[in-house]
Protein backbone atom coordinates (compact mmCIF):
# COMPACT_ATOMS: atom_id res chain seq x y z
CA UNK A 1 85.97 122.29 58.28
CA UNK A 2 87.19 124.67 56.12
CA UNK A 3 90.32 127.23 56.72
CA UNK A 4 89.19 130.98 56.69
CA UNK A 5 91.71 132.10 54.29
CA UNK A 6 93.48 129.28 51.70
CA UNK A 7 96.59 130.87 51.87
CA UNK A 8 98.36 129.18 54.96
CA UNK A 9 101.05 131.92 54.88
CA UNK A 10 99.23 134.64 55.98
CA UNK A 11 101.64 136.52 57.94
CA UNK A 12 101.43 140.38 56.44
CA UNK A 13 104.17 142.08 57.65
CA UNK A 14 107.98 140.78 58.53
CA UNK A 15 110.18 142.47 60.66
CA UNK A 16 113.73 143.70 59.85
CA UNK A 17 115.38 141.12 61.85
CA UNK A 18 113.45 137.68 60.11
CA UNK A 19 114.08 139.05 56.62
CA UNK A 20 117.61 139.16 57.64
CA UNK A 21 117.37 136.18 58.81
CA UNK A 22 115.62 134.50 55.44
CA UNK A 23 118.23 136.16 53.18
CA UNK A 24 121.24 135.49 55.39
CA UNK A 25 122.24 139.21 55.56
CA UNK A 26 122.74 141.65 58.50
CA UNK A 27 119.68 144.26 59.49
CA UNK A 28 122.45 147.15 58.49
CA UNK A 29 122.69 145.77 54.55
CA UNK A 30 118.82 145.64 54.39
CA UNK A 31 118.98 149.48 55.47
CA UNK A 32 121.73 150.26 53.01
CA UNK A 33 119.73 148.94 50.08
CA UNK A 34 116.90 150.66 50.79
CA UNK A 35 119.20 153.80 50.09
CA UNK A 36 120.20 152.22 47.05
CA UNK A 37 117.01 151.02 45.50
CA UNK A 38 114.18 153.47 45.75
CA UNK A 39 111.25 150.94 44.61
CA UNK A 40 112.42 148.98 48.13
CA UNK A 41 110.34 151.46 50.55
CA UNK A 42 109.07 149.27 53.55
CA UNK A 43 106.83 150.61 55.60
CA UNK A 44 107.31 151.78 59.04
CA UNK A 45 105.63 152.31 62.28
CA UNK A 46 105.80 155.56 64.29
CA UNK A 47 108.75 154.44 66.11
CA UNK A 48 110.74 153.55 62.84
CA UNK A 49 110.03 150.16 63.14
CA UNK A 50 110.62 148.60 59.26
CA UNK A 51 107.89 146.33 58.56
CA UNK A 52 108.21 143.93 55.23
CA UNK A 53 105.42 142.92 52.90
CA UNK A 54 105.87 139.16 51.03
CA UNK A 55 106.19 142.12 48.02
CA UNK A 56 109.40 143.74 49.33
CA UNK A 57 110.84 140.52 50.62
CA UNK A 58 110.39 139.28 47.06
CA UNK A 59 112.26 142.84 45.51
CA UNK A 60 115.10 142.26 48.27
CA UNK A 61 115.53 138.44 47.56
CA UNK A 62 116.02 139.68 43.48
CA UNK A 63 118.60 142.27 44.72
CA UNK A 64 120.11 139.51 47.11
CA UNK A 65 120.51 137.49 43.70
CA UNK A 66 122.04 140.35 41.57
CA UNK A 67 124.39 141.11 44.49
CA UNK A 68 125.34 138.54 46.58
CA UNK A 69 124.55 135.53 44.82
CA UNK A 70 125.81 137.32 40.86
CA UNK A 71 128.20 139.64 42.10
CA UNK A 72 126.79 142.57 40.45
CA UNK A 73 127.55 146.30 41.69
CA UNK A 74 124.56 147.97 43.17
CA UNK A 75 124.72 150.56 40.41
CA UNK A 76 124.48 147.63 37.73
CA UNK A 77 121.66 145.59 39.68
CA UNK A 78 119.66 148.74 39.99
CA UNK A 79 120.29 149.03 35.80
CA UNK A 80 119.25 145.48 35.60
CA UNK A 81 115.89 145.82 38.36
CA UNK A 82 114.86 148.68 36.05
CA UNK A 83 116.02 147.33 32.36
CA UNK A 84 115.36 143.85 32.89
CA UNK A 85 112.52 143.70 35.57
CA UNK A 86 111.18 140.31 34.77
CA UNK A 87 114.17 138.45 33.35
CA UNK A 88 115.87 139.25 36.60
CA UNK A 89 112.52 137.58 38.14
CA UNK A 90 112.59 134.57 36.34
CA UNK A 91 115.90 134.25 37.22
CA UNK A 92 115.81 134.87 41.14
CA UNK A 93 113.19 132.11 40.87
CA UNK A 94 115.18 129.81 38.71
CA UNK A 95 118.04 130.54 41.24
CA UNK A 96 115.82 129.63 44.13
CA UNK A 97 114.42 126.54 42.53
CA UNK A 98 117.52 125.19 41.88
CA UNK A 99 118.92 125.45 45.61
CA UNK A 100 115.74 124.01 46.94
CA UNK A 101 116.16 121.01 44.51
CA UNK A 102 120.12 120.91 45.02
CA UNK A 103 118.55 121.02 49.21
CA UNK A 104 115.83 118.27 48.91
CA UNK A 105 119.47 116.17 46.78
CA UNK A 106 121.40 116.54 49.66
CA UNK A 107 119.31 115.42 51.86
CA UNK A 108 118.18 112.63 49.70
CA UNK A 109 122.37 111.35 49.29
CA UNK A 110 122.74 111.43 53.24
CA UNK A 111 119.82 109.16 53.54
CA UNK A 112 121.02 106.55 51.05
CA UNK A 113 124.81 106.67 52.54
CA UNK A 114 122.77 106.46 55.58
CA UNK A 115 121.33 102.88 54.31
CA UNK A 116 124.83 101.46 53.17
């Protein structure tokens, strides 16, 4: 039996509330950067409703880096996102690489101090 689609993530749309929720930010700081950062446009129902793509999740968790992670301004991270589009990629995925490993370590020492 084969899967319709390879791609086991195939969720298309996030609301405002779950990417607040992945970046560990409030609903009202996703809003305000969408002010600040014209490329982040997500789209919206009739209602208003904000609906993510995996593409704007991926443009708010490189301003989440610059921001909250770097401590940039907004005014310099927007300098950066335009300058410096894909070094501030590889670097937001460095960044997340790095936790994930520093996670899975973690995890790893509580199991051996676990054993002794």
């Amino acid at each position: 039996f084969m899967p319709l689609h390879p791609d086991k993530n195939l969720k298309l749309y996030y609301s405002i509330r779950e990417v607040a929720h992945m970046l560990d930010v409030s609903e009202s700081t996703l809003r305000y950067w969408e002010t600040e950062f014209p490329r982040l446009r997500p789209k919206t129902t009739a209602n208003k409703v904000r609906l993510y793509t995996e593409k704007d999740i991926q443009q708010l968790r490189l301003i989440h880096n610059l921001v909250k992670v770097r401590g940039f301004k907004l005014s310099a991270a927007r300098k950066m996102l335009n300058e410096n589009r894909d070094g501030s990629e590889r670097s937001a995925e460095l960044l997340d690489t790095l936790i994930h490993i520093r996670a899975q370590l973690q995890d790893l020492k509580r199991k051996l101090d676990g054993l002794v």
